[in-house]
N, C-alpha and C. Protein backbone atom coordinates (compact mmCIF):
# COMPACT_ATOMS: atom_id res chain seq x y z
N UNK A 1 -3.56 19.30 4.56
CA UNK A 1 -4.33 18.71 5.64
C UNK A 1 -4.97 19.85 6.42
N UNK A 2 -6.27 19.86 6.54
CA UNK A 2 -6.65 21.08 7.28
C UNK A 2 -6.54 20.83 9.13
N UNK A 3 -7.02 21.84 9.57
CA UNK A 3 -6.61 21.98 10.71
C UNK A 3 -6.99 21.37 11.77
N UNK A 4 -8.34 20.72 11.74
CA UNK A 4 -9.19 19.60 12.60
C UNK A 4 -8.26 18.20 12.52
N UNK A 5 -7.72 18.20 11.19
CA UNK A 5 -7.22 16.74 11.18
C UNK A 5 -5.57 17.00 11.69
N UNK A 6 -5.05 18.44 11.62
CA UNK A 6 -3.58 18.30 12.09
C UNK A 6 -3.92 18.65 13.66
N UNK A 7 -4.59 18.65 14.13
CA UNK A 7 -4.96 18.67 15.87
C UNK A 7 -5.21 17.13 16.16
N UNK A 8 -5.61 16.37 15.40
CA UNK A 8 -6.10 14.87 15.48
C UNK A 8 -4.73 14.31 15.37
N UNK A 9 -3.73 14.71 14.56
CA UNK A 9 -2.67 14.00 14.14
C UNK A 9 -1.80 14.18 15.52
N UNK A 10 -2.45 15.16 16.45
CA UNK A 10 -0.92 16.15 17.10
C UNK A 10 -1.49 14.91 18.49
N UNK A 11 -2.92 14.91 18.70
CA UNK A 11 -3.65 14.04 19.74
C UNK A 11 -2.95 12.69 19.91
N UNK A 12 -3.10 12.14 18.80
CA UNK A 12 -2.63 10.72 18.31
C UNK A 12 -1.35 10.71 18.45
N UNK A 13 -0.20 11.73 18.33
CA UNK A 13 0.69 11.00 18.64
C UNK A 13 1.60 10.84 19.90
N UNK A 14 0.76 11.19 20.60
CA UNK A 14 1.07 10.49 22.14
C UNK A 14 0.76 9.01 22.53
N UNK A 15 2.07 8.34 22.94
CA UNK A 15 2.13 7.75 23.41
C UNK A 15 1.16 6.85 24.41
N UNK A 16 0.15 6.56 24.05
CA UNK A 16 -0.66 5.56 25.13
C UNK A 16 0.28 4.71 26.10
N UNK A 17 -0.15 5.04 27.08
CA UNK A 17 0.58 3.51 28.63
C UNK A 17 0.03 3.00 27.69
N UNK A 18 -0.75 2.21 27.42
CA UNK A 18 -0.42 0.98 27.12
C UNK A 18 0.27 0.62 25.86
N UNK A 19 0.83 1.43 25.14
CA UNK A 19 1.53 0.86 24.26
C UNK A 19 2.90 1.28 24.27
N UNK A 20 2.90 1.47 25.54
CA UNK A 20 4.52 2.34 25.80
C UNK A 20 5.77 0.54 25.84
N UNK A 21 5.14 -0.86 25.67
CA UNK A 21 5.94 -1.78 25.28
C UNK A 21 6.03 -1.84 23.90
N UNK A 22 5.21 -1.07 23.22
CA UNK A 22 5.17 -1.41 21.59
C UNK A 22 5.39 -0.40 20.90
N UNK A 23 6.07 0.71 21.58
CA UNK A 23 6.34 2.38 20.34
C UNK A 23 6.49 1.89 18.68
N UNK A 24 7.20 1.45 18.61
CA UNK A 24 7.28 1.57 17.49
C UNK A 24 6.19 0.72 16.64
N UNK A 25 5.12 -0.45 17.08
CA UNK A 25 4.10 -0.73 16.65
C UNK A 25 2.98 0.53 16.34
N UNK A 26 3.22 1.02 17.64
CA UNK A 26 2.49 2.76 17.33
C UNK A 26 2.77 3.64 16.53
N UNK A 27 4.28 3.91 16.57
CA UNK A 27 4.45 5.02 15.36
C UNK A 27 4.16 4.26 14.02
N UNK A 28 4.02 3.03 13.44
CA UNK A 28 4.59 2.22 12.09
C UNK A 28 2.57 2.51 11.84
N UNK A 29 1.59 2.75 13.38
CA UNK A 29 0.10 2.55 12.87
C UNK A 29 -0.09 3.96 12.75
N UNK A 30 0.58 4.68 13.35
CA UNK A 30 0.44 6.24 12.87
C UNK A 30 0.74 7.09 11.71
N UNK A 31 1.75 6.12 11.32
CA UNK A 31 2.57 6.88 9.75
C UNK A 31 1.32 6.49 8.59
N UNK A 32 1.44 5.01 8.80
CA UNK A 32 0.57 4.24 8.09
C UNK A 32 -0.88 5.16 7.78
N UNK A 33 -1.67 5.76 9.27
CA UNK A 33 -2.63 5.84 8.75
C UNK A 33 -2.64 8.03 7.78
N UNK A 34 -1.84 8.15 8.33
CA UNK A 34 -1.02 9.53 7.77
C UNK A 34 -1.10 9.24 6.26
N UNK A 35 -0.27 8.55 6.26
CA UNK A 35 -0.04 8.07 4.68
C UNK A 35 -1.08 7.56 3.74
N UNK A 36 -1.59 6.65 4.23
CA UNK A 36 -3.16 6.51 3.92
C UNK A 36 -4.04 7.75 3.73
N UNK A 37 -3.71 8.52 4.14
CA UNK A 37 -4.71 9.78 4.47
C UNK A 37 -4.29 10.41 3.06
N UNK A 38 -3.56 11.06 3.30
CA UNK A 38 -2.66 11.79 2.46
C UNK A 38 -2.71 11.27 0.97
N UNK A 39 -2.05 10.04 0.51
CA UNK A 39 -2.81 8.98 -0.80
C UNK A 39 -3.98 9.24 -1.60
N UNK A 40 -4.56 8.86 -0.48
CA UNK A 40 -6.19 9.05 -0.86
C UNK A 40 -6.40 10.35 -1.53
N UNK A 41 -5.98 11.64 -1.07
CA UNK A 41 -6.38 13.11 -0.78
C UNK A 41 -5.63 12.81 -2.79
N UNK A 42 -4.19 12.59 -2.37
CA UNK A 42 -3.56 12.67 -3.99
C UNK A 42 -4.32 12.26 -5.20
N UNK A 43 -4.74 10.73 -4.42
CA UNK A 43 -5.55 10.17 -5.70
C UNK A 43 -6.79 10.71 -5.88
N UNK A 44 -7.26 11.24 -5.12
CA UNK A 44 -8.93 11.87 -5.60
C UNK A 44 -8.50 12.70 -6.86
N UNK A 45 -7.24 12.95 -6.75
CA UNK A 45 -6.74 14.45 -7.79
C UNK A 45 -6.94 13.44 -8.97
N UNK A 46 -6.60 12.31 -9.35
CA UNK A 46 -6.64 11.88 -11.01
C UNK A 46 -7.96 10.50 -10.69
N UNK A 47 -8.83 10.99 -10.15
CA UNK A 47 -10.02 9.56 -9.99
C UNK A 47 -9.59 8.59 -9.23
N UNK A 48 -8.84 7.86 -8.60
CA UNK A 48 -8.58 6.67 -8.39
C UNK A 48 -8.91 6.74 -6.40
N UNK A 49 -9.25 5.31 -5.93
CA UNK A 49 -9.33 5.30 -4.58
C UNK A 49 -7.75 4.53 -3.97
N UNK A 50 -7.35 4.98 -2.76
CA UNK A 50 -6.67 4.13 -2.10
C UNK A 50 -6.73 2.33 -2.67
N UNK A 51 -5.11 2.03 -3.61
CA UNK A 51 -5.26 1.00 -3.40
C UNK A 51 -5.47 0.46 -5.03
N UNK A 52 -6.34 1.29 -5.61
CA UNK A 52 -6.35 0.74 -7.08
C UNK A 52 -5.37 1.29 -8.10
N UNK A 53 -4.40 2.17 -7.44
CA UNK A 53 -2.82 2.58 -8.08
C UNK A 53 -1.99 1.10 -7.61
N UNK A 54 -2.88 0.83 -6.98
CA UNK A 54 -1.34 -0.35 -6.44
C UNK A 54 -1.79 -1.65 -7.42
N UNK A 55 -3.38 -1.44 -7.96
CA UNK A 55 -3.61 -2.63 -9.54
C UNK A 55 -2.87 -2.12 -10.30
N UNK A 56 -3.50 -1.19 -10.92
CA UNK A 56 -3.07 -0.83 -11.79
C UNK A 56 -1.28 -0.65 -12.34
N UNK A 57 -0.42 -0.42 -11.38
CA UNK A 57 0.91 -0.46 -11.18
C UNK A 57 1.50 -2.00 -11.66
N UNK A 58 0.38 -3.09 -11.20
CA UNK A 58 0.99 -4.65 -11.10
C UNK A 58 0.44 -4.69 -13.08
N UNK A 59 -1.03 -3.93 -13.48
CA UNK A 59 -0.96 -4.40 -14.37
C UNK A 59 -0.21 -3.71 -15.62
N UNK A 60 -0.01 -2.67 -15.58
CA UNK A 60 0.96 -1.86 -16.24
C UNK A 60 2.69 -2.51 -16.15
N UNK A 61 2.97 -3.33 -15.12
CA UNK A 61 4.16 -3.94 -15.24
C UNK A 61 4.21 -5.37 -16.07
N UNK A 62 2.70 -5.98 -15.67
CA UNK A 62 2.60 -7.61 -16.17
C UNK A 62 1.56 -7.63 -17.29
N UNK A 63 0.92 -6.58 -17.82
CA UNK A 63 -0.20 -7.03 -18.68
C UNK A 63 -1.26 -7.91 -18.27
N UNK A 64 -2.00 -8.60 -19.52
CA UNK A 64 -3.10 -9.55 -19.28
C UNK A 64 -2.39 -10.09 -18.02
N UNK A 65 -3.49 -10.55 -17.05
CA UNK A 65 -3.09 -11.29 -15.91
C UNK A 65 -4.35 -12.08 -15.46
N UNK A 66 -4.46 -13.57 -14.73
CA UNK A 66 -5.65 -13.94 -14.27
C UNK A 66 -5.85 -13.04 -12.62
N UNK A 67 -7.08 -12.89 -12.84
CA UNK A 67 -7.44 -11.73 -11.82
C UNK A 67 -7.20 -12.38 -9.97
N UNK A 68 -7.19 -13.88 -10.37
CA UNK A 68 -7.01 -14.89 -9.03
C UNK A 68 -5.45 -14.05 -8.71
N UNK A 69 -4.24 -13.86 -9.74
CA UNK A 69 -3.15 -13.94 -9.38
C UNK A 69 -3.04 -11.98 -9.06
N UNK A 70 -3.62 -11.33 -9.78
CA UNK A 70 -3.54 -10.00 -9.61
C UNK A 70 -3.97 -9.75 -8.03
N UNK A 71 -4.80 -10.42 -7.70
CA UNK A 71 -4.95 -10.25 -6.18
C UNK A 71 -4.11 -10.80 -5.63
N UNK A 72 -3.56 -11.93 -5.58
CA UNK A 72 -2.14 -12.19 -4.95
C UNK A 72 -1.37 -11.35 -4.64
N UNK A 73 -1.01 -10.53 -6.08
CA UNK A 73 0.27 -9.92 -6.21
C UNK A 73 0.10 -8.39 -5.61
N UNK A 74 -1.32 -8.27 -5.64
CA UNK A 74 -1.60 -7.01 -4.49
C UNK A 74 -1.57 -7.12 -3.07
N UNK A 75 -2.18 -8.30 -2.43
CA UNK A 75 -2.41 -8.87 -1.08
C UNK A 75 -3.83 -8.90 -0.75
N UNK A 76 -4.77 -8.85 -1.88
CA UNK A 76 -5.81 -8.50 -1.30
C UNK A 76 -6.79 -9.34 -1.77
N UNK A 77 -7.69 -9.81 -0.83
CA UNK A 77 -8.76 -11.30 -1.11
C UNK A 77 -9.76 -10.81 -2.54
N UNK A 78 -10.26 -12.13 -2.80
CA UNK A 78 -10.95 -12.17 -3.96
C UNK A 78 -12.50 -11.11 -4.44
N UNK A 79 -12.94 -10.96 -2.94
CA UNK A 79 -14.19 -9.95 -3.30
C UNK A 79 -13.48 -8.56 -3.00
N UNK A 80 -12.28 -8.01 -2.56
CA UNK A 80 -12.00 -6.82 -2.75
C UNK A 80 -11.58 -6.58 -3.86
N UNK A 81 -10.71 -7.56 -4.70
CA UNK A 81 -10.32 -7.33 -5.78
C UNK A 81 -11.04 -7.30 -7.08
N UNK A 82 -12.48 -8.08 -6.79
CA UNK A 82 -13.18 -8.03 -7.82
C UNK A 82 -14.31 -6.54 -7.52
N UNK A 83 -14.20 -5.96 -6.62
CA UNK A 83 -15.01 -4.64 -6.53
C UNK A 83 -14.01 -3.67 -7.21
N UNK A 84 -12.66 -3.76 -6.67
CA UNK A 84 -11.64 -2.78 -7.31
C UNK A 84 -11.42 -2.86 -8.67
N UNK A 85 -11.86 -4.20 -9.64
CA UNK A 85 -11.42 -4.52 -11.05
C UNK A 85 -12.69 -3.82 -11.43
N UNK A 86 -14.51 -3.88 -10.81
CA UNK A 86 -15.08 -3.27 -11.45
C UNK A 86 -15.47 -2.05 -11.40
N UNK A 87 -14.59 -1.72 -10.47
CA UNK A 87 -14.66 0.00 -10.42
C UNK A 87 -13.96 0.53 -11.25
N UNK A 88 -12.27 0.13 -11.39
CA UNK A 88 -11.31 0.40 -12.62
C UNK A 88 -11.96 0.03 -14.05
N UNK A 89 -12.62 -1.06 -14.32
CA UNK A 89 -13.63 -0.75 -15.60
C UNK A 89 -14.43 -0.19 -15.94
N UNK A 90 -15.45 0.09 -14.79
CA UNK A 90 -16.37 1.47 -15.35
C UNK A 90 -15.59 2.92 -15.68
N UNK A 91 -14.45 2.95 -15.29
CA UNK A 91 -13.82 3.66 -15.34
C UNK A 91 -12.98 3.34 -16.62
N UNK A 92 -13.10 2.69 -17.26
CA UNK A 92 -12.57 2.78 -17.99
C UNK A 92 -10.72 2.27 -18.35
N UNK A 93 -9.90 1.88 -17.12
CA UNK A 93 -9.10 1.93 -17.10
C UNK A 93 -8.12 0.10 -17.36
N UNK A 94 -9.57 -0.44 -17.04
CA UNK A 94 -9.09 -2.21 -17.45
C UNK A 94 -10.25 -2.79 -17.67
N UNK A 95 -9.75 -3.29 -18.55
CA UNK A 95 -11.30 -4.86 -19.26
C UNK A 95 -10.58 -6.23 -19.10
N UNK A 96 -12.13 -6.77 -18.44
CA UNK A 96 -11.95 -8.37 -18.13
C UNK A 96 -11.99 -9.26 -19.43
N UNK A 97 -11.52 -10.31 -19.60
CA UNK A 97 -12.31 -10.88 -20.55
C UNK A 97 -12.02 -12.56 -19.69
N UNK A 98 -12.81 -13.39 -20.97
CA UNK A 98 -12.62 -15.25 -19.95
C UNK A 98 -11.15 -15.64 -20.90
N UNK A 99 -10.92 -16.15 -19.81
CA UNK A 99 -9.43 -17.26 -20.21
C UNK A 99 -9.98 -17.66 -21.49
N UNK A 100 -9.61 -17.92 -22.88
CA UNK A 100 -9.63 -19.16 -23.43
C UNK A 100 -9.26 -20.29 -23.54
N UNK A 101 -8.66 -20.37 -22.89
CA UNK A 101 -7.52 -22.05 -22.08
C UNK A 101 -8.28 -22.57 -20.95
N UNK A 102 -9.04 -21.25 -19.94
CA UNK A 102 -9.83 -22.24 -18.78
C UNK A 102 -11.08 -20.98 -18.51
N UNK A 103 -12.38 -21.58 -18.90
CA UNK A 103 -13.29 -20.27 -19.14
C UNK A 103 -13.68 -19.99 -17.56
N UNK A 104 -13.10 -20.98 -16.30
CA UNK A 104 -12.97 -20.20 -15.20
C UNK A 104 -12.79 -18.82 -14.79
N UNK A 105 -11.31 -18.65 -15.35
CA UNK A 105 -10.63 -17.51 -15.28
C UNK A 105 -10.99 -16.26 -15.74
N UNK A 106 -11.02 -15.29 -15.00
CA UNK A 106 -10.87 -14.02 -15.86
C UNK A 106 -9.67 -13.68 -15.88
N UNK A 107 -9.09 -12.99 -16.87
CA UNK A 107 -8.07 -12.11 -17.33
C UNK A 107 -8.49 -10.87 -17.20
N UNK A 108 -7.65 -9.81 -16.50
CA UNK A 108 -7.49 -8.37 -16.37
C UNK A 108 -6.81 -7.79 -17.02
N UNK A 109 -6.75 -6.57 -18.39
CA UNK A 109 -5.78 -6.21 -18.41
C UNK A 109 -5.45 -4.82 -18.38
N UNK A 110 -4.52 -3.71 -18.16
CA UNK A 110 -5.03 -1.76 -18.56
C UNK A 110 -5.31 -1.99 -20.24
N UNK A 111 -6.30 -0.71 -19.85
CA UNK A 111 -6.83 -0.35 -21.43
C UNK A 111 -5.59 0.76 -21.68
N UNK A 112 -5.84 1.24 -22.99
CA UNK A 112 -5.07 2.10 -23.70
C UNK A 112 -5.46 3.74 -22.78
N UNK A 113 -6.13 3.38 -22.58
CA UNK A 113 -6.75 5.03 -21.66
C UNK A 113 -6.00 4.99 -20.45
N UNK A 114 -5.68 4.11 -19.55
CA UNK A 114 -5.24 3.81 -18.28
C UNK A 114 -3.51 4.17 -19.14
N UNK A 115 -3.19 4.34 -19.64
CA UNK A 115 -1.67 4.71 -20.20
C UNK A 115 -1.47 5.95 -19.80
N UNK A 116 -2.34 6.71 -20.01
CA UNK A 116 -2.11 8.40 -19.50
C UNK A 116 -2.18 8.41 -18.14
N UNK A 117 -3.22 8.11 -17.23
CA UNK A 117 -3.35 7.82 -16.12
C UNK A 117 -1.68 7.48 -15.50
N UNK A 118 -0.85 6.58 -16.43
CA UNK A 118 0.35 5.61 -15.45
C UNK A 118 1.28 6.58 -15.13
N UNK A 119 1.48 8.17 -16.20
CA UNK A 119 2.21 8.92 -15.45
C UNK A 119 1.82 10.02 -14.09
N UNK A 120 0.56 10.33 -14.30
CA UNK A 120 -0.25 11.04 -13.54
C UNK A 120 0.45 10.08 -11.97
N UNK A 121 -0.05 8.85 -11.67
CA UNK A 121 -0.46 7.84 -10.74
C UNK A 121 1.48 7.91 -10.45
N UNK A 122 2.60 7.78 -11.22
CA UNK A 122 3.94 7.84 -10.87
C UNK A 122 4.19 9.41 -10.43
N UNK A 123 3.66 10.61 -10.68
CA UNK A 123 4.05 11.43 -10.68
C UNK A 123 3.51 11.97 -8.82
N UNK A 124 2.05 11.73 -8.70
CA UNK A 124 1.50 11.53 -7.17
C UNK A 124 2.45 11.06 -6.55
N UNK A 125 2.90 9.78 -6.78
CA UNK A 125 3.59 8.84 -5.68
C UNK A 125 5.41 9.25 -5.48
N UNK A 126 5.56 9.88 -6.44
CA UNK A 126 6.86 10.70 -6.53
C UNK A 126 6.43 11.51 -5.36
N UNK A 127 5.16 12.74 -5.35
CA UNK A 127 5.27 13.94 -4.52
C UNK A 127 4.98 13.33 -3.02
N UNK A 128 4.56 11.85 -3.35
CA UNK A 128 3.73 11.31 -2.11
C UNK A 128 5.37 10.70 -0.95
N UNK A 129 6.00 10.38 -1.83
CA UNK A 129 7.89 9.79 -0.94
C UNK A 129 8.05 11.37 -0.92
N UNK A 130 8.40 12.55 -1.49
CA UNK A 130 8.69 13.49 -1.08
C UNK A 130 8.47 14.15 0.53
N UNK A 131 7.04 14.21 0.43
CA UNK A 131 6.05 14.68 1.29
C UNK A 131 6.52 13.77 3.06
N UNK A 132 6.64 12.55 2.09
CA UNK A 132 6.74 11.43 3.64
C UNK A 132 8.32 11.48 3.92
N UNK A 133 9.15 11.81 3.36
CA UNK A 133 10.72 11.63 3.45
C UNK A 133 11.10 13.12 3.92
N UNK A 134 10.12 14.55 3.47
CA UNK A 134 10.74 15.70 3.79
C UNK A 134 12.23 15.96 3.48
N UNK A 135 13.07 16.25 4.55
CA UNK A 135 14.41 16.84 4.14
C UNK A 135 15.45 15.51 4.52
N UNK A 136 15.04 14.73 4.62
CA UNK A 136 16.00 13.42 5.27
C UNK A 136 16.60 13.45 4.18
N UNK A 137 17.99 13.22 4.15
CA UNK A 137 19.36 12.71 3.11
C UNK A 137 18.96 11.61 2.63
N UNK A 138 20.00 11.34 1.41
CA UNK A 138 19.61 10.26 0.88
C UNK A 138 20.13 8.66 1.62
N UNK A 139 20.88 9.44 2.41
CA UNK A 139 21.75 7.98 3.75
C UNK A 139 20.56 7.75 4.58
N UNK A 140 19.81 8.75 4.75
CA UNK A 140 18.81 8.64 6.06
C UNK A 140 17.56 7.82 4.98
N UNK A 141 17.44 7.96 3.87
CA UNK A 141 16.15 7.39 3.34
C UNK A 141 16.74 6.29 2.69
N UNK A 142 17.70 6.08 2.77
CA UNK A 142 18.28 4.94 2.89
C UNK A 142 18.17 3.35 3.65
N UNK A 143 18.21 4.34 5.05
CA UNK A 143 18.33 4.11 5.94
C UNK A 143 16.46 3.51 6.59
N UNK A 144 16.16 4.55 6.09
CA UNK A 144 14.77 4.33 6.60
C UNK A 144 14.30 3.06 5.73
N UNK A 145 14.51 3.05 4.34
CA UNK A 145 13.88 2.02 3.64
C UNK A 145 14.58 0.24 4.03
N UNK A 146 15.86 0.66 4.54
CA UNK A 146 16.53 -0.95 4.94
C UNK A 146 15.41 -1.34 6.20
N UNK A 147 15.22 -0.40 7.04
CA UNK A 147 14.18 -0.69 8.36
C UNK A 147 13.23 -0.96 8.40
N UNK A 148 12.22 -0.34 7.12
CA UNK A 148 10.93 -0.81 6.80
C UNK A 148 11.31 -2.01 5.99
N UNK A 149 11.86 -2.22 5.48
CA UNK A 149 11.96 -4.11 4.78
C UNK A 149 12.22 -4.98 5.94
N UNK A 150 12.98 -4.65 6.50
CA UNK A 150 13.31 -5.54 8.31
C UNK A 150 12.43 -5.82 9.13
N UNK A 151 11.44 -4.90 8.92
CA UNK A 151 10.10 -4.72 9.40
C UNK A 151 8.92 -5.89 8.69
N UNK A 152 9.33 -5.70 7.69
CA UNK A 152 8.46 -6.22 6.75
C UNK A 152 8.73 -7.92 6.85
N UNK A 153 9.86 -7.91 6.19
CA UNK A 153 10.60 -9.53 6.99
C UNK A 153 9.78 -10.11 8.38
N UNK A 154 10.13 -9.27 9.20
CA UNK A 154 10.18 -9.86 10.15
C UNK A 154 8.01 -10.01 10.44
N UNK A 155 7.53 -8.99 9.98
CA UNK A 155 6.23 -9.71 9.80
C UNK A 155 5.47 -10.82 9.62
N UNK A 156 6.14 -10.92 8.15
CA UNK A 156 5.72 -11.73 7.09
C UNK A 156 6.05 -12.98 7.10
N UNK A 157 6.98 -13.13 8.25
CA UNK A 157 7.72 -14.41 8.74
C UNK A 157 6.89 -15.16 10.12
N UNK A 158 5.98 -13.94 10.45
CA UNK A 158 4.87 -14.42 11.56
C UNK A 158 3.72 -14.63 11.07
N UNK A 159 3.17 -13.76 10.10
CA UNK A 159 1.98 -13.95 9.16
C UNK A 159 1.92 -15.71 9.00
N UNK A 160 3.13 -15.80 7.98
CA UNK A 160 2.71 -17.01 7.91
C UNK A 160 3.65 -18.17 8.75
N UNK A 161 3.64 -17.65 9.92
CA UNK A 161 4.22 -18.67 11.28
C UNK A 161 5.20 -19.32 10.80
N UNK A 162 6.26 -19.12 10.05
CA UNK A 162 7.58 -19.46 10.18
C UNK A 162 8.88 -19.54 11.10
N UNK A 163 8.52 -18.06 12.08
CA UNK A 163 9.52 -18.02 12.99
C UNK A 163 9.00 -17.01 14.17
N UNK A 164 9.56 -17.48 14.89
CA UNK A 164 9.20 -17.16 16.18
C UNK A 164 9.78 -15.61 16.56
N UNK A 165 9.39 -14.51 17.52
CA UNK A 165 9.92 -13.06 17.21
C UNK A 165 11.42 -13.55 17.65
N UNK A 166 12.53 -12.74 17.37
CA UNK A 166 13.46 -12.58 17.53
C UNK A 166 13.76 -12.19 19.31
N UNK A 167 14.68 -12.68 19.54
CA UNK A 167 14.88 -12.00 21.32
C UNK A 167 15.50 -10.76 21.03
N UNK A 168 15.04 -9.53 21.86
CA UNK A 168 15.99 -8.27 21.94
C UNK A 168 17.02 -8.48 22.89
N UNK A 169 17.87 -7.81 22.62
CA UNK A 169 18.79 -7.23 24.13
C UNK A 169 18.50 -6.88 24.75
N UNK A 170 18.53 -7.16 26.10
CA UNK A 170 17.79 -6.46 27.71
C UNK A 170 16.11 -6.92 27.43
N UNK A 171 15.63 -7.28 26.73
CA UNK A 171 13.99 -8.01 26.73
C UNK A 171 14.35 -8.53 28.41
N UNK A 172 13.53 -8.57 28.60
CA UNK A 172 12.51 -9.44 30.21
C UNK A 172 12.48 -10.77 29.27
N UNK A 173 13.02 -11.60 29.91
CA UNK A 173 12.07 -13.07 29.60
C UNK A 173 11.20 -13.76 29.50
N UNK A 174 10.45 -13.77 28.70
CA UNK A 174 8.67 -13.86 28.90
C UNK A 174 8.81 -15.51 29.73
C-alpha cells in the first residue's frame, strides 16, 4: 500500500462523534474497505476484478449452474452478474450455453483454462487471511471468525426483517 493511501487509512480511522454509538459499525466499514482494497491490488496480479474469484469459487465447487442461481449463491443481482459472467468469458474462464430443459435459462460453467487460474485465485486468498489475521493465534482467529458469523447472523436476520436487534446490557431504552 503506498504511502498516500496509508495516511488515508491512518485519517479514517478515527473515530467520528457521530459514530462514536456505532464503533464497531465503523471499524467492520473500515476493515471491509481495507480488505477490498488490498483484494483487488492481489487480483490484478492473476486478471481477475474484486468479486469474480467469489464466481468463479461457486463455479469450481458446483459446475454447470443456471446463472439466475449463481447470482444467488454470490449475493449479487442479475445485471451485475451478467456483466461479471461476460467479462469471465471474454476471458476466457467460463462459457454460457441455453438450458436444454428450459431455453430461458442460461447455464454457466469454468472452462478447462479457469483450472489453472483456481490455484493461483486459492493461493491470493491464502496470503490475503494472512495479511488480514497478521500474528493473531489460532484461538484469536478463532475467535475473530465466531464474531464475524455473529455479525453476520445477526444482519441477515434484519436484511430480511426476521428479528428485531437484540437488547445490550446497559443500552438506554430507546
Amino acid at each position: 500500500m503506498d504511502s498516500e493511501a496509508m495516511d488515508q487509512v491512518t485519517e479514517t480511522g478515527e473515530l467520528p462523534e457521530a459514530a462514536h454509538r456505532g464503533p464497531i459499525s465503523h471499524a467492520i466499514f473500515r476493515v471491509a474497505r481495507l480488505h477490498r482494497m488490498l483484494a483487488g491490488q492481489l487480483l490484478r496480479e492473476v486478471g481477475l476484478h474484486p468479486a469474480q474469484e467469489l464466481v468463479m469459487m461457486q463455479l469450481w465447487d458446483r459446475g454447470r449452474i443456471r446463472q439466475t442461481d449463481l447470482a444467488r449463491h454470490v449475493g449479487a443481482d442479475a445485471a451485475t452478474m451478467t456483466r461479471t459472467i461476460q467479462r469471465l468469458e471474454k476471458a476466457g474462464f467460463v462459457r454460457r450455453v441455453r438450458s436444454t430443459s428450459d431455453r430461458r435459462s442460461v447455464l454457466v460453467e469454468p472452462t478447462a483454462a479457469s483450472q489453472a487460474l483456481r490455484q493461483q485465485v486459492e493461493d491470493l486468498w491464502a496470503r490475503l487471511e494472512d495479511y488480514a489475521t497478521g500474528d493473531l493465534t489460532d484461538t484469536e482467529r478463532g475467535a475473530t471468525l465466531a464474531a464475524l458469523q455473529a455479525l453476520e447472523t445477526n444482519l441477515a436476520a434484519r436484511v430480511s426483517g426476521d428479528t428485531e436487534p437484540p437488547s445490550r446490557p446497559g443500552a438506554p431504552d430507546a
